[in-house]
C-alpha atoms as a PDB file:
ATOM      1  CA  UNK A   1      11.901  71.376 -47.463  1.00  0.00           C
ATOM      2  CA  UNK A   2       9.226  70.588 -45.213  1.00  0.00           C
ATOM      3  CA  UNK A   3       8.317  67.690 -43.138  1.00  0.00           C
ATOM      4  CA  UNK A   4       5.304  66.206 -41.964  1.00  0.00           C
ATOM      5  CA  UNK A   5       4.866  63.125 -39.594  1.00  0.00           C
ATOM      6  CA  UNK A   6       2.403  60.077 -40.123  1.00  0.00           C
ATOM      7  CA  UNK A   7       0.674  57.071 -38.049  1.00  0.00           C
ATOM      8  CA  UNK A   8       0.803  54.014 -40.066  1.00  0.00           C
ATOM      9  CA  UNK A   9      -2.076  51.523 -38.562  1.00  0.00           C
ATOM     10  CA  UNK A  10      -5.524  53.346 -39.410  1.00  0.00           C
ATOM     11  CA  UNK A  11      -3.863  56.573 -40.987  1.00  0.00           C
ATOM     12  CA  UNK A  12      -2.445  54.870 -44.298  1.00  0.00           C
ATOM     13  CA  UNK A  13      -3.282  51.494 -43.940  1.00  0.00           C
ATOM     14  CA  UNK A  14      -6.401  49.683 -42.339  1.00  0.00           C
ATOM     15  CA  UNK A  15      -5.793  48.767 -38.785  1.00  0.00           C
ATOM     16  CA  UNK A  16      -6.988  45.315 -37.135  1.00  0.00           C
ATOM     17  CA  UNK A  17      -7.619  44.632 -32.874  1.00  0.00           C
ATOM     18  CA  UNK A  18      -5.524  41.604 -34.167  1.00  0.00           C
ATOM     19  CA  UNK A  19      -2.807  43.432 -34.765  1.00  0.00           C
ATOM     20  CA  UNK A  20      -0.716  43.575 -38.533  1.00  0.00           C
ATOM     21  CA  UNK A  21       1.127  40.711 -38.176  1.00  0.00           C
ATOM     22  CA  UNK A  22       2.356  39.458 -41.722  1.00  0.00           C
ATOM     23  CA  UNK A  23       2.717  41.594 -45.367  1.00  0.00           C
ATOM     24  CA  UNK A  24      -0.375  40.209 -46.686  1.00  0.00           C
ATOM     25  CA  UNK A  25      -2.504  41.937 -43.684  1.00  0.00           C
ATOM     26  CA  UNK A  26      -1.201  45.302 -44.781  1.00  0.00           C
ATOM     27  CA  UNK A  27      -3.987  46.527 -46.622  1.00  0.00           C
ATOM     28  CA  UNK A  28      -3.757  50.457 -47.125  1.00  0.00           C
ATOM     29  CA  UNK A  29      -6.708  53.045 -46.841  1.00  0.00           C
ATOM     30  CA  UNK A  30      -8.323  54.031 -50.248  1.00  0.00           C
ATOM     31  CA  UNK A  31      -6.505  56.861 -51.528  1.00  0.00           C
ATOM     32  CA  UNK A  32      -3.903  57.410 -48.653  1.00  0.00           C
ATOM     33  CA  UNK A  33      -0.771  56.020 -50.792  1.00  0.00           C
ATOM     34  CA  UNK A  34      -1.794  58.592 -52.823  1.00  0.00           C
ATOM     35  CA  UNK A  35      -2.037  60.751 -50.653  1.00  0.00           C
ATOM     36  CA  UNK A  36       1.158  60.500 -49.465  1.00  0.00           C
ATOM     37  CA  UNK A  37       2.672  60.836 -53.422  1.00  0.00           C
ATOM     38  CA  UNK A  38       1.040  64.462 -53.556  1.00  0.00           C
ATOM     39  CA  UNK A  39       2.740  65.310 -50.491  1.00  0.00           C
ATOM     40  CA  UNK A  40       6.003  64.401 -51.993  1.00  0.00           C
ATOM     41  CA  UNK A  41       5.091  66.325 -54.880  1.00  0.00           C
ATOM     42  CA  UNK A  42       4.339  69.261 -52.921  1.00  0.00           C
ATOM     43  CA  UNK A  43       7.750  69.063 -51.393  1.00  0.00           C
ATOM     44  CA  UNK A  44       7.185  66.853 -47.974  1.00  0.00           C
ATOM     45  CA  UNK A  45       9.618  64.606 -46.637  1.00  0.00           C
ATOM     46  CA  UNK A  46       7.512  61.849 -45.087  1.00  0.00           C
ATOM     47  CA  UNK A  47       7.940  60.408 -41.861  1.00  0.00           C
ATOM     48  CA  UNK A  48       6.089  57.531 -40.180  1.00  0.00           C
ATOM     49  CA  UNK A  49       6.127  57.010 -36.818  1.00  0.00           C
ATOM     50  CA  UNK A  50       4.422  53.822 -35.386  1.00  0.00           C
ATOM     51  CA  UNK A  51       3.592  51.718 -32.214  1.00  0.00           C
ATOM     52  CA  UNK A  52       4.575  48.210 -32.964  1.00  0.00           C
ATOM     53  CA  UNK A  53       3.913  46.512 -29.302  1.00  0.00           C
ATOM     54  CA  UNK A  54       3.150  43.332 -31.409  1.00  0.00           C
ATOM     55  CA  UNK A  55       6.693  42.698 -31.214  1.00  0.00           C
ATOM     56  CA  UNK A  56       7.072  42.719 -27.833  1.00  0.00           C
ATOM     57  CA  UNK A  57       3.711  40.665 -27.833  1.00  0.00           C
ATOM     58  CA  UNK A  58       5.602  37.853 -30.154  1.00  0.00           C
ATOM     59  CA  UNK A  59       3.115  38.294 -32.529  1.00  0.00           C
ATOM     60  CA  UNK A  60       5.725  38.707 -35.319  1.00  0.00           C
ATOM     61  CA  UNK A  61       9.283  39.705 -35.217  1.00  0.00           C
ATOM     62  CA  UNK A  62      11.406  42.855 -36.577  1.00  0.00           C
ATOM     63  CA  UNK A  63      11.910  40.340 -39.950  1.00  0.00           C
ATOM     64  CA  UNK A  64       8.262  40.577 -40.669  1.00  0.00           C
ATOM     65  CA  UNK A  65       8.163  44.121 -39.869  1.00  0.00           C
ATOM     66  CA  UNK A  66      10.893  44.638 -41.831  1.00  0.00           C
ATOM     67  CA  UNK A  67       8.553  42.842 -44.609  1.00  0.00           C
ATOM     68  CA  UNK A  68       5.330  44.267 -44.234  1.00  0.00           C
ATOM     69  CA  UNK A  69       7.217  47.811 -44.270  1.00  0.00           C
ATOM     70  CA  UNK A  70       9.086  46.731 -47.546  1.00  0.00           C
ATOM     71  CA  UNK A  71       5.232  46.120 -48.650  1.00  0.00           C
ATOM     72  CA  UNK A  72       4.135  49.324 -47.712  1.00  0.00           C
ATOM     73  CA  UNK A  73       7.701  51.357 -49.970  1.00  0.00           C
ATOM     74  CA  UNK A  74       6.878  48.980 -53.040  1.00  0.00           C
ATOM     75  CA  UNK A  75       2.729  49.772 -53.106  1.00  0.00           C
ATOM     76  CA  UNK A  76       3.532  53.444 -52.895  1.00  0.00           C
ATOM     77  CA  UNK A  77       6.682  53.648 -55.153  1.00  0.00           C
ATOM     78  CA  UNK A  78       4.397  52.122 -57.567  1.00  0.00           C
ATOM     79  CA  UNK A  79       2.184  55.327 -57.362  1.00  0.00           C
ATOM     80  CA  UNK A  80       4.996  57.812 -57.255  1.00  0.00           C
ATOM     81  CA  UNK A  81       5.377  57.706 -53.341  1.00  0.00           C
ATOM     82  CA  UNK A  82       8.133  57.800 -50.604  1.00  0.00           C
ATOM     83  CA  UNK A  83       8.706  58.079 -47.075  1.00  0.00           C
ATOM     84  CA  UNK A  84      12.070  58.953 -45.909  1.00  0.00           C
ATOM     85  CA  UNK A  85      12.366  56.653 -42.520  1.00  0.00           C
ATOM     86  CA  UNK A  86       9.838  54.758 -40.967  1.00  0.00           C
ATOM     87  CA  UNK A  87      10.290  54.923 -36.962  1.00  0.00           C
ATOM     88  CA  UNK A  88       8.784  52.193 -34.567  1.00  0.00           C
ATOM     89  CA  UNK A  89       8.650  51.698 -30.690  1.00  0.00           C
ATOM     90  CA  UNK A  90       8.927  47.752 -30.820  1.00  0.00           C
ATOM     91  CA  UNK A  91       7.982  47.668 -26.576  1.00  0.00           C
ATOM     92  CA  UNK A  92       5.223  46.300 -24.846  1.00  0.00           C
ATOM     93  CA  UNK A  93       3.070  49.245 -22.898  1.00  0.00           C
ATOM     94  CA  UNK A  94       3.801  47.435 -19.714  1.00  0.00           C
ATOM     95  CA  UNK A  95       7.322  48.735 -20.135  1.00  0.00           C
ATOM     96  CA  UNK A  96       6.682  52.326 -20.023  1.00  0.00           C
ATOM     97  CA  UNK A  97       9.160  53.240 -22.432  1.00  0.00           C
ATOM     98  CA  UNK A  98       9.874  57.047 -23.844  1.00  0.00           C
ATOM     99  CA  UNK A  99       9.804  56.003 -27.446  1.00  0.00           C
ATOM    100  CA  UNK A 100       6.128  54.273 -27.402  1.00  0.00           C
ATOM    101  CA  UNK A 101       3.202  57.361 -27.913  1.00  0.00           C
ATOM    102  CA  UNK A 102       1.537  59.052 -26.007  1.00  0.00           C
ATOM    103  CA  UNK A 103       5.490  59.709 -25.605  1.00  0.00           C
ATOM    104  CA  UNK A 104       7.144  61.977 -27.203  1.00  0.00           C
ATOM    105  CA  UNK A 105      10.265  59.824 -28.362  1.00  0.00           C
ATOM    106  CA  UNK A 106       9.495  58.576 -31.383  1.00  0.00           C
ATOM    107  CA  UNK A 107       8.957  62.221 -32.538  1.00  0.00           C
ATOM    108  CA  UNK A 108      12.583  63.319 -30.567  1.00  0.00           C
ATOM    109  CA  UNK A 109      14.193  60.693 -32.413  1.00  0.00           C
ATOM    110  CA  UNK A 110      13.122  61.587 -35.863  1.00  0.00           C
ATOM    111  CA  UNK A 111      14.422  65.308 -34.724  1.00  0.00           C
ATOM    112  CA  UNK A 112      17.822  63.504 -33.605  1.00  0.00           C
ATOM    113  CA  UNK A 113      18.293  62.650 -36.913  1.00  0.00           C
ATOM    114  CA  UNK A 114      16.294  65.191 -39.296  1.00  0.00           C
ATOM    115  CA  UNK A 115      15.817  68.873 -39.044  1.00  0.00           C
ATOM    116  CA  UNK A 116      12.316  68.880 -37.763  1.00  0.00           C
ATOM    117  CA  UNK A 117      10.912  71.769 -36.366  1.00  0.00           C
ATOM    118  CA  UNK A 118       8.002  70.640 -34.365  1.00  0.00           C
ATOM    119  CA  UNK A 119       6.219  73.806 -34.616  1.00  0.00           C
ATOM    120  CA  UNK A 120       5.845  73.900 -37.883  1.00  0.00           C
ATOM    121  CA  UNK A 121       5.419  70.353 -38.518  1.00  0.00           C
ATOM    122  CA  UNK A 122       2.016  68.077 -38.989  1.00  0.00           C
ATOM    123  CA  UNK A 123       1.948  64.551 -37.337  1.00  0.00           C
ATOM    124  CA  UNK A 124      -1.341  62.973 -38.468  1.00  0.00           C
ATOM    125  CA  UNK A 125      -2.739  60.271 -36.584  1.00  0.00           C
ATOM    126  CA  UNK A 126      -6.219  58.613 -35.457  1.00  0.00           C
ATOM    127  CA  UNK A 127      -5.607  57.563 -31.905  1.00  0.00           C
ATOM    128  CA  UNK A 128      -4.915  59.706 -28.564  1.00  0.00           C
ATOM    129  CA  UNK A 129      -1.779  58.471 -28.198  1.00  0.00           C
ATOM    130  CA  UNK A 130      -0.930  60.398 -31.943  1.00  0.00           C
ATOM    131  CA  UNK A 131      -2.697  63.285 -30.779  1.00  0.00           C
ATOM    132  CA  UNK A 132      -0.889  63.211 -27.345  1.00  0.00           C
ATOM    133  CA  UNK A 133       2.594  63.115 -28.791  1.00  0.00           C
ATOM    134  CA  UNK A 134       2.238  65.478 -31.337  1.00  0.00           C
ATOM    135  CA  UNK A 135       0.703  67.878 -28.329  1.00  0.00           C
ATOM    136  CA  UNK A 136       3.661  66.920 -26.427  1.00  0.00           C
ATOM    137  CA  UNK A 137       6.298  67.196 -28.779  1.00  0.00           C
ATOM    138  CA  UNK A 138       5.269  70.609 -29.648  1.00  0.00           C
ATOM    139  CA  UNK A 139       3.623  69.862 -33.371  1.00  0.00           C
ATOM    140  CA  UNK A 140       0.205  70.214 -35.636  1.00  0.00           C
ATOM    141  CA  UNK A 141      -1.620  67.755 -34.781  1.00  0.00           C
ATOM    142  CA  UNK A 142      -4.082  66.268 -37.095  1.00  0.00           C
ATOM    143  CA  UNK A 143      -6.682  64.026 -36.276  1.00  0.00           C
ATOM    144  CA  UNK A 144      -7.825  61.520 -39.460  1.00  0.00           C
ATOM    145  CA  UNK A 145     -11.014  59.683 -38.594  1.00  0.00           C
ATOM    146  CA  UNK A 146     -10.374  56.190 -40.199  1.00  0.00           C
ATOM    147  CA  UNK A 147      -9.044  53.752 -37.882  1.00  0.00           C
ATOM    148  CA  UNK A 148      -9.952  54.731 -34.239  1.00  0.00           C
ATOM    149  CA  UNK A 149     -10.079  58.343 -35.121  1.00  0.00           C
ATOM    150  CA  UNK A 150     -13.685  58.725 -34.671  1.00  0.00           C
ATOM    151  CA  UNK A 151     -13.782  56.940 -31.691  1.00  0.00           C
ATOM    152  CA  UNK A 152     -10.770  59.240 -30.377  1.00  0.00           C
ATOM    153  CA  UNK A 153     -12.507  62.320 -31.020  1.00  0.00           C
ATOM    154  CA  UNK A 154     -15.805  60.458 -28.939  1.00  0.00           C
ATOM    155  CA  UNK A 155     -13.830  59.888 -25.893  1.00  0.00           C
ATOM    156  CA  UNK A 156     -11.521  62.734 -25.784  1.00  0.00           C
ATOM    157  CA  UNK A 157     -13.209  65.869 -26.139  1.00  0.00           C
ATOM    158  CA  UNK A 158     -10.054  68.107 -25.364  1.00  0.00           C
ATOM    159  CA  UNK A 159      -9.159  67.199 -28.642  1.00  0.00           C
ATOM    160  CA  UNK A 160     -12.432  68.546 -30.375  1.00  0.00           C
ATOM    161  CA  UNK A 161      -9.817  71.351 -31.332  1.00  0.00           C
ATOM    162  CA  UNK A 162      -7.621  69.460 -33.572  1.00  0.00           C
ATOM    163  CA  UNK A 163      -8.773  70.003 -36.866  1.00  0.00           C
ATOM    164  CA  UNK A 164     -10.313  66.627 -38.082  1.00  0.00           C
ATOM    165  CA  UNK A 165     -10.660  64.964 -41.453  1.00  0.00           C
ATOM    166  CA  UNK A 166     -12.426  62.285 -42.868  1.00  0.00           C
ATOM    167  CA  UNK A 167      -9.025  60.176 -43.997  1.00  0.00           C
ATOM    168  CA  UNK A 168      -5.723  60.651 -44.945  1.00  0.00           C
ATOM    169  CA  UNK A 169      -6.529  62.263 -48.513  1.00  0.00           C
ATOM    170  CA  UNK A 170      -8.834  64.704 -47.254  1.00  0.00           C
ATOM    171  CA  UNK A 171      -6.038  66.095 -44.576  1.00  0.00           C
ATOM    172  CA  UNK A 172      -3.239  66.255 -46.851  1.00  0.00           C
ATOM    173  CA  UNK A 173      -5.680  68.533 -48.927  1.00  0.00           C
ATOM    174  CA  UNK A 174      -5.885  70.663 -45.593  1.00  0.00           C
ATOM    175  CA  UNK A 175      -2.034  70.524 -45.317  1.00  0.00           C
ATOM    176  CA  UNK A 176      -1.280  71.527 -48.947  1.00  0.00           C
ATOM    177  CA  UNK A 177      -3.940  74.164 -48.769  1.00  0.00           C
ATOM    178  CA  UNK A 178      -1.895  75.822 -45.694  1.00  0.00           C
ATOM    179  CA  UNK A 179       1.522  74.993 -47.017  1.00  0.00           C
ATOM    180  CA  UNK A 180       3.723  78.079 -46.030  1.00  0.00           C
ATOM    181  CA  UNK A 181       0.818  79.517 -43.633  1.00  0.00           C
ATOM    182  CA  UNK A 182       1.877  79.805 -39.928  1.00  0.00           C
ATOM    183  CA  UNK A 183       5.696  78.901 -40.878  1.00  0.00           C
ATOM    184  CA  UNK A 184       5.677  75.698 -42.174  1.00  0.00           C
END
């Protein structure tokens, strides 16, 4: 079985400068619950793995985050959906901590616990700090342009490289298209 990595904020659901901070902010991207259903379907174990600095901030606490990912499960079981484990660096930037991406550890702690591959494995994302991980962890790296994905392919132009979709729906289309090409 294959595995494949995921954002949350501005890959599956609509990001805010405000930050998510209750259940009824969580408002996913047309289509990406979906999305995320055919990938199961296809044989994907789904991962998510998320900055969450508004914890740190006091913005909400792990409770709410608990709730708003409860949210998330229950609006994608309903369409045939599941993600195995959702993984979150709770820390402020300030602290310079491994787990919080552009850092790899987010991605070394899924591996500690599932057998991920980087190589062959997609981590989707709209923000340099995705595409930075993913790069750094060693996978596929896949560049959605909801959220700040357009602006991250503006500013960075070393990552005009990574293949680049419109949203979520449109790059799981990519990913089931290449399923089993280059070892996945």
């Amino acid at each position: 079985m294959s595995y494949i990595i995921l954002d949350r904020d501005g890959v599956i659901n609509f990001d805010s400068d405000q930050y998510i901070k209750s259940p009824d902010e969580w408002r996913p991207i047309p289509g990406s619950l979906e999305a995320i259903a055919r990938l199961n379907r296809h044989g994907y174990r789904v991962l998510i793995a998320t900055n969450q600095s508004g914890v740190a901030r006091g913005l909400y606490d792990i409770g709410i985050l608990d709730q708003i990912h409860e949210k998330l499960m229950r609006e994608l079981a309903a369409v045939g959906g599941y993600v195995e484990e959702i993984f979150f660096c709770p820390h402020h930037p300030e602290e310079h901590c491994v787990c919080r991406k552009p850092m790899p550890g987010l991605i070394h702690q899924i591996q500690a616990k599932y057998p991920v591959n980087p190589v062959g494995t997609y981590f989707i994302g709209d923000s340099y700090a995705d595409m930075a991980a993913a790069r750094s962890a060693g996978c596929k790296p896949l560049l959605v342009l909801t959220g700040n994905g357009r602006t991250t392919l503006e500013k960075y132009p070393a990552f005009s490289d990574i293949p680049n979709f419109t949203d979520l729906a449109e790059a799981v289309d990519y990913v089931i298209a290449h399923q089993g090409v280059h070892g996945e």
